[in-house]
C-alpha atoms as a PDB file:
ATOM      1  CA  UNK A   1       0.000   0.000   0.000  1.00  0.00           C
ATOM      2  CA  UNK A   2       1.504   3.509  -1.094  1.00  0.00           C
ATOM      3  CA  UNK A   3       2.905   5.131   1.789  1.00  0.00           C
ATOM      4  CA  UNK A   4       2.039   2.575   4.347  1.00  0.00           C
ATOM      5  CA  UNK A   5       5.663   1.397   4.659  1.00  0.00           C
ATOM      6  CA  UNK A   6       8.106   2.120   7.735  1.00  0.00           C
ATOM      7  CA  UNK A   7      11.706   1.375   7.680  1.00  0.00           C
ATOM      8  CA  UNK A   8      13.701   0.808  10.586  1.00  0.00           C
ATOM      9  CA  UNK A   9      16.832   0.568  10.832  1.00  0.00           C
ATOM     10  CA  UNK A  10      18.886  -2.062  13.315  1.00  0.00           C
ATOM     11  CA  UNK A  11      21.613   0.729  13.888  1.00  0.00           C
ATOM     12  CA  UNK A  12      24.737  -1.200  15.451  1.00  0.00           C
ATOM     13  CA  UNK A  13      24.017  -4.987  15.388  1.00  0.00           C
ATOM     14  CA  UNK A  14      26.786  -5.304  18.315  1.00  0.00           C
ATOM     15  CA  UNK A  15      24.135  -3.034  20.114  1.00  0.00           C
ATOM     16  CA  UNK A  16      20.523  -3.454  21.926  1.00  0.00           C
ATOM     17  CA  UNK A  17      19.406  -2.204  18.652  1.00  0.00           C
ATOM     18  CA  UNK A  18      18.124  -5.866  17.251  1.00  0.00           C
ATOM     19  CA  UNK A  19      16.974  -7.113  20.525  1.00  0.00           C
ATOM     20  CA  UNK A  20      14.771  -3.202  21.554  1.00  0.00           C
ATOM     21  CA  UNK A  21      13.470  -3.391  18.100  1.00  0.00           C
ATOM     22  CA  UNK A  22      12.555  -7.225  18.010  1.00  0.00           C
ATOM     23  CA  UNK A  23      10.756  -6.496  21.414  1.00  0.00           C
ATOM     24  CA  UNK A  24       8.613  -3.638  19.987  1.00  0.00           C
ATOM     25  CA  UNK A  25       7.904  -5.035  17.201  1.00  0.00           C
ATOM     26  CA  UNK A  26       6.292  -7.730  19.260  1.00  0.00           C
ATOM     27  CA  UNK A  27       4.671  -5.332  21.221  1.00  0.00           C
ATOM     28  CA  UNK A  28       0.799  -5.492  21.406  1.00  0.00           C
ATOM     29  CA  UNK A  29       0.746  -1.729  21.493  1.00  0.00           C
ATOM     30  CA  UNK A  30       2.491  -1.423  17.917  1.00  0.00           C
ATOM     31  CA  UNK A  31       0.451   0.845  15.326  1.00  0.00           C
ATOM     32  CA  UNK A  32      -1.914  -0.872  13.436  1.00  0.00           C
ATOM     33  CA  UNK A  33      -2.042   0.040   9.429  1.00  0.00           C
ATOM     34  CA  UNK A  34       1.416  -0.206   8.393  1.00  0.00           C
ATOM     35  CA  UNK A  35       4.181  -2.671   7.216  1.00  0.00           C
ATOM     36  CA  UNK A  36       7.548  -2.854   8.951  1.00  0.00           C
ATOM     37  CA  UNK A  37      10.764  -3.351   7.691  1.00  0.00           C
ATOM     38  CA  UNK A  38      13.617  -4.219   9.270  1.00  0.00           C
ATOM     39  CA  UNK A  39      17.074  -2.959   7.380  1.00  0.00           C
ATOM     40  CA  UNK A  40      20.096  -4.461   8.270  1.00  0.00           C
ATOM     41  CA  UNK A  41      21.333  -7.823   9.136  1.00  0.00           C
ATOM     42  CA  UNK A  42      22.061  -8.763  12.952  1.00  0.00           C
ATOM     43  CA  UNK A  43      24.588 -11.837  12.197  1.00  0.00           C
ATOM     44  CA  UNK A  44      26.597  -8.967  11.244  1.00  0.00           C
ATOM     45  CA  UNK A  45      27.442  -8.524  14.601  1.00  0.00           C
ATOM     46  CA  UNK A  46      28.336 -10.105  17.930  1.00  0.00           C
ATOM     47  CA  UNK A  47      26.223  -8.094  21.292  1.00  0.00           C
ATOM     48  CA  UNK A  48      28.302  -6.191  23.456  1.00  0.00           C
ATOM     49  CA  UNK A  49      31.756  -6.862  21.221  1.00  0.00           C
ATOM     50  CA  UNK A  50      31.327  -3.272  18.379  1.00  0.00           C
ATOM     51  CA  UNK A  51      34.088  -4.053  15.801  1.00  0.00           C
ATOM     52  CA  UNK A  52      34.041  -2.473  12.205  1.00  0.00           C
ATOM     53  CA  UNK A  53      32.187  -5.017  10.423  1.00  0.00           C
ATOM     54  CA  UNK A  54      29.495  -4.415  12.774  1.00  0.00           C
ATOM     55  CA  UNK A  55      29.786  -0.375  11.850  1.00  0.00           C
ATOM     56  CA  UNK A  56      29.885  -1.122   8.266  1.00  0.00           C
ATOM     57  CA  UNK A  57      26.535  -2.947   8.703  1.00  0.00           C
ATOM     58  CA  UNK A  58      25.367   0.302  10.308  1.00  0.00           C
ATOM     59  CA  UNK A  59      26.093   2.237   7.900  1.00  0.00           C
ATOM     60  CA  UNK A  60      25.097   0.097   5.089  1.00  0.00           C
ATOM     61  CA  UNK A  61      21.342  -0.103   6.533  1.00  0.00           C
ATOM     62  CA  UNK A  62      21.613   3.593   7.379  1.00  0.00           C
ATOM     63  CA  UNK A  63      22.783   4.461   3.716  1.00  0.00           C
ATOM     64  CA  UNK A  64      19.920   1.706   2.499  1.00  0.00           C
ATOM     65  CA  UNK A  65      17.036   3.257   4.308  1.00  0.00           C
ATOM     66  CA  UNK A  66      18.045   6.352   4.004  1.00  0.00           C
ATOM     67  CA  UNK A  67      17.753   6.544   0.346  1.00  0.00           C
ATOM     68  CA  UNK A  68      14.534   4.340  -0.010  1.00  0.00           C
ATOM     69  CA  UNK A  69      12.785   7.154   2.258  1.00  0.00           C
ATOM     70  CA  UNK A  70      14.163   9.786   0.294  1.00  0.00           C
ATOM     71  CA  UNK A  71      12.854   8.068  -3.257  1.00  0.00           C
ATOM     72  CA  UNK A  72      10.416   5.483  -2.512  1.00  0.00           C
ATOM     73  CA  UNK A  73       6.654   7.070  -2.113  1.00  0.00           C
ATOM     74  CA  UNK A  74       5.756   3.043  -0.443  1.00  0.00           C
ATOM     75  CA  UNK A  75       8.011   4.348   2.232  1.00  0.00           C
ATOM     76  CA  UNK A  76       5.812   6.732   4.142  1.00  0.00           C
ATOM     77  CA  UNK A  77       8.820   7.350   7.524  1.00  0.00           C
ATOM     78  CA  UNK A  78      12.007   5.597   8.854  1.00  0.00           C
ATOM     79  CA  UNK A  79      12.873   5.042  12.339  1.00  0.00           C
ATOM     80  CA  UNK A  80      16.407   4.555  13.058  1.00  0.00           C
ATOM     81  CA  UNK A  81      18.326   2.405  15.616  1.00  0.00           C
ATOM     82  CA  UNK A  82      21.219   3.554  18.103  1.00  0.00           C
ATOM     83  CA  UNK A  83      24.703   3.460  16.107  1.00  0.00           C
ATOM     84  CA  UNK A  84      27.700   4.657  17.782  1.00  0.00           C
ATOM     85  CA  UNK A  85      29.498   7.747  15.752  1.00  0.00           C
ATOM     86  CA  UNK A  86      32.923   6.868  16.632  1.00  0.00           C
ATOM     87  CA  UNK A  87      32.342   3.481  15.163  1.00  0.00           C
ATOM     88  CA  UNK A  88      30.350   5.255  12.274  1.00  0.00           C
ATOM     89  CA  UNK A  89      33.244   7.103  11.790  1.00  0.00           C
ATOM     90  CA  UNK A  90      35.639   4.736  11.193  1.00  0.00           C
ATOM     91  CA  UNK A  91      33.863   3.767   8.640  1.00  0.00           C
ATOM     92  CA  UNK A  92      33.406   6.738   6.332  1.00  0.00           C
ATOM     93  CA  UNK A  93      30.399   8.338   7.836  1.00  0.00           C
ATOM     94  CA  UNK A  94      30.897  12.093   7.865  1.00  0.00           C
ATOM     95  CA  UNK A  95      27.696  13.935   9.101  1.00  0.00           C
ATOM     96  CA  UNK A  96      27.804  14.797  12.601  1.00  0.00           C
ATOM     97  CA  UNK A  97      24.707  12.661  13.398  1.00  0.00           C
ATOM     98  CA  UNK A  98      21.770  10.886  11.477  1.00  0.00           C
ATOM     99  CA  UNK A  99      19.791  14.032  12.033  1.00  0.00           C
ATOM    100  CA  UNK A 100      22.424  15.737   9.947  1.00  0.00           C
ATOM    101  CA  UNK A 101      22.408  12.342   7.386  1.00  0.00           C
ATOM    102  CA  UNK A 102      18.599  12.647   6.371  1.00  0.00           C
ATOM    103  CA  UNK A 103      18.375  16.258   5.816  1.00  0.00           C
ATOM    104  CA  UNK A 104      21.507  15.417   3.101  1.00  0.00           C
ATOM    105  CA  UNK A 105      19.229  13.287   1.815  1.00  0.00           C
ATOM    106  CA  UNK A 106      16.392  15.146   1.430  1.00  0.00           C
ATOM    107  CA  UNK A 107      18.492  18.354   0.197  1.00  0.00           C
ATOM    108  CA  UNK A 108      16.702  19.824   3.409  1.00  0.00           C
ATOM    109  CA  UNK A 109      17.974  22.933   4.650  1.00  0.00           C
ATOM    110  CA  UNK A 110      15.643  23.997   6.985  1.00  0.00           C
ATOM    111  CA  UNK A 111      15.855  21.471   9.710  1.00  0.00           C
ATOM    112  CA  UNK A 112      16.074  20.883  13.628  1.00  0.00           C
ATOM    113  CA  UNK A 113      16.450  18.287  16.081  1.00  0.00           C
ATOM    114  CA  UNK A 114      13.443  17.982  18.456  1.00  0.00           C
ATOM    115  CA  UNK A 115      12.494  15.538  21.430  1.00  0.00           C
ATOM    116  CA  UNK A 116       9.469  14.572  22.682  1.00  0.00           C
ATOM    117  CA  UNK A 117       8.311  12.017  25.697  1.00  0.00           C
ATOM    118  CA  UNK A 118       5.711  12.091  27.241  1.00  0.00           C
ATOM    119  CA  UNK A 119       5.911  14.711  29.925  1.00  0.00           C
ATOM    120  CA  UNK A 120       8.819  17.323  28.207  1.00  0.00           C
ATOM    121  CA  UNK A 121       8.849  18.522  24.449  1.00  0.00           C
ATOM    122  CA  UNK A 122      12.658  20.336  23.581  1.00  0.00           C
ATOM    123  CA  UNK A 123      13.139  21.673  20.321  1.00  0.00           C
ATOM    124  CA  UNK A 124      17.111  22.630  20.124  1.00  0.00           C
ATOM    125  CA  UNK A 125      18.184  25.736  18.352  1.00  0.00           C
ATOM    126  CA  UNK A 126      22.213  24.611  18.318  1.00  0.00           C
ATOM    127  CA  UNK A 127      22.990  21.067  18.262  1.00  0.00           C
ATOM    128  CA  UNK A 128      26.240  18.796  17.583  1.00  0.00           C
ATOM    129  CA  UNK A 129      28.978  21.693  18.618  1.00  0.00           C
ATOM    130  CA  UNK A 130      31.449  22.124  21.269  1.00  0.00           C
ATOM    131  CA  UNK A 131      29.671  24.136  24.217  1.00  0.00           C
ATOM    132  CA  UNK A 132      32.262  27.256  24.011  1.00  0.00           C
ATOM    133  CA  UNK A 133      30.837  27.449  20.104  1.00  0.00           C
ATOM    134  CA  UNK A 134      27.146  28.010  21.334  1.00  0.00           C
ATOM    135  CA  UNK A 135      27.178  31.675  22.209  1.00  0.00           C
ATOM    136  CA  UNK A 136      28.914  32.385  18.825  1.00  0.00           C
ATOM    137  CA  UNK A 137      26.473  30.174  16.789  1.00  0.00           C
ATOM    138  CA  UNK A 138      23.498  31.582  18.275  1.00  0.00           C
ATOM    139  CA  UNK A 139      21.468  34.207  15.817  1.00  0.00           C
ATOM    140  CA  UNK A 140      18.049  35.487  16.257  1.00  0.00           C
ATOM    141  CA  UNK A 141      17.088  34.488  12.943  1.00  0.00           C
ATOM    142  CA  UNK A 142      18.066  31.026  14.133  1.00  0.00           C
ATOM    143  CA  UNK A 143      16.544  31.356  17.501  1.00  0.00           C
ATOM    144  CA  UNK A 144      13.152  31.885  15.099  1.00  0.00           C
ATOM    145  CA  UNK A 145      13.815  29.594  12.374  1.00  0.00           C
ATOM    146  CA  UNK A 146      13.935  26.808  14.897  1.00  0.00           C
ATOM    147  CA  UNK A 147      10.673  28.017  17.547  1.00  0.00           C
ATOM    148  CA  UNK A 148       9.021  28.101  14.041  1.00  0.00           C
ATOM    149  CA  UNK A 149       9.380  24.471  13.030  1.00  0.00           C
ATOM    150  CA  UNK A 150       9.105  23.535  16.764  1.00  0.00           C
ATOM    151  CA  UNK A 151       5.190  25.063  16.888  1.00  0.00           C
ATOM    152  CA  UNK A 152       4.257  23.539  13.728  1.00  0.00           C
ATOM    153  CA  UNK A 153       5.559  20.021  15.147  1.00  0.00           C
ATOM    154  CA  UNK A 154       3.537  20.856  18.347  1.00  0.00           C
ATOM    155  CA  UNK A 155       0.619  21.795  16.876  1.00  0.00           C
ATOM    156  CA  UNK A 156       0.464  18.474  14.464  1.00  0.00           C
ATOM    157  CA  UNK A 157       0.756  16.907  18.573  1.00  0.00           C
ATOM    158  CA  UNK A 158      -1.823  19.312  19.724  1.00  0.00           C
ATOM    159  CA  UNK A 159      -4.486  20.286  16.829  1.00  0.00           C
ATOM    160  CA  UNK A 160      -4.259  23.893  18.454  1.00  0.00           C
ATOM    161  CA  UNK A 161      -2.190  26.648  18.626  1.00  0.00           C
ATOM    162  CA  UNK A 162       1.011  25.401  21.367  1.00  0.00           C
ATOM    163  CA  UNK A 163       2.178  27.396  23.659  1.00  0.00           C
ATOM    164  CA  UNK A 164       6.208  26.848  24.032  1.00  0.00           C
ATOM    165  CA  UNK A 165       8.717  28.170  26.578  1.00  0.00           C
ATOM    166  CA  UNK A 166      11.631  29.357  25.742  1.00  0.00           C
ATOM    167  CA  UNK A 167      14.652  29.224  27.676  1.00  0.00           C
ATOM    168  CA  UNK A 168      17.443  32.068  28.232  1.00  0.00           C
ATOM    169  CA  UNK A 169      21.100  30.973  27.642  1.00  0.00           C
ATOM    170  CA  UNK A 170      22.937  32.102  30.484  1.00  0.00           C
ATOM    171  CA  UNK A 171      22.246  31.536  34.599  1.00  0.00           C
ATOM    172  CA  UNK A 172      19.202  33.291  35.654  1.00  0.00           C
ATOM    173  CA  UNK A 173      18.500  34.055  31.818  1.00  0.00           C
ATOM    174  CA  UNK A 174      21.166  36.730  32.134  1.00  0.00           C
ATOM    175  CA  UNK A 175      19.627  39.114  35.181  1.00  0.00           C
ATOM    176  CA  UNK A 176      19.051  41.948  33.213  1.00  0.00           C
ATOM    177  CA  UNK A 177      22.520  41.455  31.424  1.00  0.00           C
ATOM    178  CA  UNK A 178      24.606  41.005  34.715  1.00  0.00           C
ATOM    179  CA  UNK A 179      25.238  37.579  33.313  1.00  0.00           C
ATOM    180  CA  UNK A 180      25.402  38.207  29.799  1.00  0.00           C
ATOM    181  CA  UNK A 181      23.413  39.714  27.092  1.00  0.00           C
ATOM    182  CA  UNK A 182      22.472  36.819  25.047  1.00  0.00           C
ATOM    183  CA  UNK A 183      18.780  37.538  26.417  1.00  0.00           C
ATOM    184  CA  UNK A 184      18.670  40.929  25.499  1.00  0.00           C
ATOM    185  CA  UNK A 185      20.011  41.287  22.310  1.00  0.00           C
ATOM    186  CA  UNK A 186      19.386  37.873  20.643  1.00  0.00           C
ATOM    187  CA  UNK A 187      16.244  35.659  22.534  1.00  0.00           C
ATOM    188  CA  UNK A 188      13.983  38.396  23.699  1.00  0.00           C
ATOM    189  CA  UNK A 189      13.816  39.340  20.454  1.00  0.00           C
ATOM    190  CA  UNK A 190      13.255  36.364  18.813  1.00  0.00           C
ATOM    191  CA  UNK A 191      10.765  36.121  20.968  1.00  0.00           C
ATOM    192  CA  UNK A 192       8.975  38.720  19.438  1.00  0.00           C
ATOM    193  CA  UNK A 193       9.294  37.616  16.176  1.00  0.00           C
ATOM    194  CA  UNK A 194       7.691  34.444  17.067  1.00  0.00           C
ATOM    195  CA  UNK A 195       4.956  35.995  18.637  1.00  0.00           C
ATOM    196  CA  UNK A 196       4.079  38.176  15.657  1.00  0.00           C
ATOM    197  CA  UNK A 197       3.805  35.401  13.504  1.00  0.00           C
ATOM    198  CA  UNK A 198       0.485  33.683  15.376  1.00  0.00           C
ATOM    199  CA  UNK A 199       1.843  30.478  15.531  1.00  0.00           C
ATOM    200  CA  UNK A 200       2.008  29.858  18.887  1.00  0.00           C
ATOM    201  CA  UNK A 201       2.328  31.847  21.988  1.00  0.00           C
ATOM    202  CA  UNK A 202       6.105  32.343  23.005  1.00  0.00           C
ATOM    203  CA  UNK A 203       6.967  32.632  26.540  1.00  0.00           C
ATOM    204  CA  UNK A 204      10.338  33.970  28.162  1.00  0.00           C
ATOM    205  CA  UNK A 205      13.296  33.536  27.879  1.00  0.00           C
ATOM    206  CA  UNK A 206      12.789  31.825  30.868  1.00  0.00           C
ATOM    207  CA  UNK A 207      15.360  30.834  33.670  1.00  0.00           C
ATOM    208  CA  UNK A 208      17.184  27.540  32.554  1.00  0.00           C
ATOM    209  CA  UNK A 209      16.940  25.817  36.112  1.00  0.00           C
ATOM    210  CA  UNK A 210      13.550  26.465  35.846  1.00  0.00           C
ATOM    211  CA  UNK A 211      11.694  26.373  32.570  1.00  0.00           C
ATOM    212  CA  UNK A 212      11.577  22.676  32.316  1.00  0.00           C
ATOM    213  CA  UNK A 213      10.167  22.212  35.368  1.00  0.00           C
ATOM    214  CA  UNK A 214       7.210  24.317  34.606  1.00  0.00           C
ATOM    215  CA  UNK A 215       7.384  22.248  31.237  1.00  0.00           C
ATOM    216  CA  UNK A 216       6.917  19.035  33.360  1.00  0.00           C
ATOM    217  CA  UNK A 217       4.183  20.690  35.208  1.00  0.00           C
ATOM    218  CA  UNK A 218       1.809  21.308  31.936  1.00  0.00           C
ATOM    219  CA  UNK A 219       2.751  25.109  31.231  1.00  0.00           C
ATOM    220  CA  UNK A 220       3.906  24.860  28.119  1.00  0.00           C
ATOM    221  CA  UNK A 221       3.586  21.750  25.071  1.00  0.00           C
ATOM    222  CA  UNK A 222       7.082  22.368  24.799  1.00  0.00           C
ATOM    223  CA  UNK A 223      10.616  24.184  25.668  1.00  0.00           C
ATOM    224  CA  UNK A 224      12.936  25.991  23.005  1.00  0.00           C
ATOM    225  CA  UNK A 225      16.166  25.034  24.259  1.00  0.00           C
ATOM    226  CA  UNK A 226      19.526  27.320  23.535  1.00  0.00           C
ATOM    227  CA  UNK A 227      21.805  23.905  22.670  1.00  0.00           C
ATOM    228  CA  UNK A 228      21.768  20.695  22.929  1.00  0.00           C
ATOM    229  CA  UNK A 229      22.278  19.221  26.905  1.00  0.00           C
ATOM    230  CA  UNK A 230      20.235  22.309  27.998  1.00  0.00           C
ATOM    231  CA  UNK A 231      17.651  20.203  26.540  1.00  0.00           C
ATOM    232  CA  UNK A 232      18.532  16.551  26.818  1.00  0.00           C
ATOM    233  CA  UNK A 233      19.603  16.307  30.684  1.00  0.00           C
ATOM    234  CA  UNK A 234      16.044  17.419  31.395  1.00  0.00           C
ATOM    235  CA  UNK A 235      14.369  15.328  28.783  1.00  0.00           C
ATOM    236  CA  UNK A 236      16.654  12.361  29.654  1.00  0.00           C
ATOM    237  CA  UNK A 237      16.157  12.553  33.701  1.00  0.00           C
ATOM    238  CA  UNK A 238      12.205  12.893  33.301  1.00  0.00           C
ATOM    239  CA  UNK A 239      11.449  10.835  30.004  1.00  0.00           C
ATOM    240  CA  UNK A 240      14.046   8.296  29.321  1.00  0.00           C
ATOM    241  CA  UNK A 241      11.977   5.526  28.631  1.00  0.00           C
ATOM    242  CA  UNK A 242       9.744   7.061  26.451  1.00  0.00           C
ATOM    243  CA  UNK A 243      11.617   9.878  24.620  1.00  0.00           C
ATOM    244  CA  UNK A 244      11.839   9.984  20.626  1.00  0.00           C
ATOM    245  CA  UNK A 245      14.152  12.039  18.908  1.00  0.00           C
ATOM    246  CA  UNK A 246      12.522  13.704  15.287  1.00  0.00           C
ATOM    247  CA  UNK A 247      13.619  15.690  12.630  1.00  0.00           C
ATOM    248  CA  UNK A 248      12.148  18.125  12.146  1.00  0.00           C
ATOM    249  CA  UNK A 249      11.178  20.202   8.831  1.00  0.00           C
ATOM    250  CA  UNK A 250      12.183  16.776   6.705  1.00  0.00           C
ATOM    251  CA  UNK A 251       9.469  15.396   3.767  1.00  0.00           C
ATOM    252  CA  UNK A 252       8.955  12.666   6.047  1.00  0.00           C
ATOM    253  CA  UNK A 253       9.478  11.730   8.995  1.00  0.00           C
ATOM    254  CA  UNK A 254      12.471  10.483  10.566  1.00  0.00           C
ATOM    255  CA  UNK A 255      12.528   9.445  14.133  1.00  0.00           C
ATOM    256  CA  UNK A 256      14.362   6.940  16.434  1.00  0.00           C
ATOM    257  CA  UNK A 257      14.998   6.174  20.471  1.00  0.00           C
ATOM    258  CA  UNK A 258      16.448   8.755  22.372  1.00  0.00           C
ATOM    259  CA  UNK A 259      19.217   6.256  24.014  1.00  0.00           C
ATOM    260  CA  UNK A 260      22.811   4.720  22.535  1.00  0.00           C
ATOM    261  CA  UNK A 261      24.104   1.636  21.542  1.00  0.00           C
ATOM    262  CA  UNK A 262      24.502   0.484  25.415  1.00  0.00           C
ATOM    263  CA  UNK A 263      27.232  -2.061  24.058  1.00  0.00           C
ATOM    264  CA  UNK A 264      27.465  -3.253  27.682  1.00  0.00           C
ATOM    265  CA  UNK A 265      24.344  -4.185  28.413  1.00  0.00           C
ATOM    266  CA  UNK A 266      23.693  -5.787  24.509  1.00  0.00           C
ATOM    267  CA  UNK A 267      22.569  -9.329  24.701  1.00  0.00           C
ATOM    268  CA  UNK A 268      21.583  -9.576  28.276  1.00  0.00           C
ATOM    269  CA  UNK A 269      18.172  -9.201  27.822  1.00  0.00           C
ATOM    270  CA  UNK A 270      17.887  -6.391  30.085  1.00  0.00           C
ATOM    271  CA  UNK A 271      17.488  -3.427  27.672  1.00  0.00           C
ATOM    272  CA  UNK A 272      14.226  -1.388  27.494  1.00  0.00           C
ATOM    273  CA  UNK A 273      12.371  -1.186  24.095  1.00  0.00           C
ATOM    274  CA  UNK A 274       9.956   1.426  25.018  1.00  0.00           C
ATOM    275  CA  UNK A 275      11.321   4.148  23.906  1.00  0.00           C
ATOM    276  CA  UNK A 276      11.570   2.144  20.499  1.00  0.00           C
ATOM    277  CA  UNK A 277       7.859   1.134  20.257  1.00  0.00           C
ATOM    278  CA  UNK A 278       7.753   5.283  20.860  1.00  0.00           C
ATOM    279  CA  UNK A 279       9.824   5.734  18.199  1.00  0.00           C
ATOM    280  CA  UNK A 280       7.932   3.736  15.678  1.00  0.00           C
ATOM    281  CA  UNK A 281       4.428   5.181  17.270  1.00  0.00           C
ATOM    282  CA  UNK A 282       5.295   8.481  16.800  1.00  0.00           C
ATOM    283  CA  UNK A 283       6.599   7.982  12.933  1.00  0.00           C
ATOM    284  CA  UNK A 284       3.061   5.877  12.220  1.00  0.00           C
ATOM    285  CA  UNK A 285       1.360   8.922  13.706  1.00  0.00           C
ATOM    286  CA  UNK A 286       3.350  11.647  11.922  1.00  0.00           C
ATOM    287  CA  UNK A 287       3.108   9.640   8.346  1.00  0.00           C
ATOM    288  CA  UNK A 288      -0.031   9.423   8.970  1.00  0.00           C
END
């Protein structure tokens, strides 16, 4: 059926990726109304024991899927399993993540990482860069770009209007530019930009130590995050088990678990698939 097909891919095959993604699959709670296909082989590697034959299988089911999504109109998302860059590296793979790899792909340019469990939403403005690179990096045109592609993602969550928090850079979002001026000169704003485009209602920038609580707490659908551990330590300490990382602003969806390779746990039997099956539930509802 046109569109009704969703790739995943095993990622590492000395990871948890074959054994998370043979457990959701499995899972009564899987999406109904789609076909699932598994790329990659898992004799390709041994659990626990990453060597570059297992990384050349990643990257040959990465490089597989990847173009099927991008050409295939069967193919209606891809969900991909935990690889391990340094391994990736080693054998060829030059994007700083699979985020990066699909937008390539899909000769995206306008694109952004975003993830979402089920009690915190982060859409990240910077993302794979050294920390002492983030103030540099950071634009308001960016900073809008970003909350932008965030609100539509929330509203295709939310069938209204979201309402998304967005967080200052600095401690205490700068104090009135005691702590820098990052809030002042680039977020607020932004902020205002966003506003005046009526696609959501833009809050902040808030205080860092304390936006994502609120977030938690049901103020906002979701946080605009600076770069990219302001985000995940919240997201990972609250929502670990369920959190999905998308891309956004891609033709179709891309998603995948929000958790590594866990080469020492692979084969044990002890690794969680949920945040798989949330994976693949999210990409059936978005290519839906």
């Amino acid at each position: 059926m046109p569109g009704r097909r969703i790739l995943i891919t095993l990622g590492d095959p000395a990871g948890i990726g074959p054994e998370v993604i043979r457990a959701a699959l499995a899972s009564p709670e899987l999406p109904g109304g789609f076909e699932f296909e598994v790329v990659g082989d898992p004799s390709r590697g041994v659990p626990g024991r990453p060597d570059e034959a297992s990384a050349a299988e990643s990257l040959r089911a990465l490089e597989e899927a990847g173009d099927r999504w991008a050409r295939d109109p069967t193919v209606a998302a891809v969900v991909t399993g935990p690889v391990s860059k340094f391994q990736l590296e080693r054998v060829g793979f030059r994007h700083p993540g699979q985020t990066e790899f699909f937008a390539e792909k899909s000769a995206t340019k306008n694109f952004a990482m975003c993830l979402s469990g089920d009690r915190l939403t982060v859409g990240l403005v910077t993302i794979h860069i050294p920390y002492a690179s983030v103030a540099a990096a950071l634009t308001q045109e960016e900073i809008v770009r970003v909350g932008r592609l965030l609100a539509g993602f929330s509203r295709l969550r939310t069938s209204r209007a979201p309402i998304i928090g967005v967080a200052g850079l600095n401690p205490h979002a700068g104090e009135n530019g005691k702590f820098g001026r990052e809030e002042i000169d680039l977020i607020g704003p932004a902020i205002e930009t966003l506003n005046a485009t009526g696609e959501g209602t833009f809050l902040g920038p808030g205080v860092p130590d304390a936006i994502f609580r609120e977030a938690v707490h049901g103020r906002f659908d979701a946080v605009l995050a600076m770069y990219h551990d302001q985000g995940l330590i919240p997201l990972k300490l609250v929502d670990f088990d369920s959190a999905v990382n998308v891309t956004l602003g891609l033709p179709k969806p891309r998603t995948s678990p929000d958790h590594g390779t866990a080469f020492d746990i692979a084969g044990k039997g002890i690794a969680s698939h949920h945040s798989m099956l949330a994976a693949i539930r999210l990409a059936a509802q978005l290519g839906r």
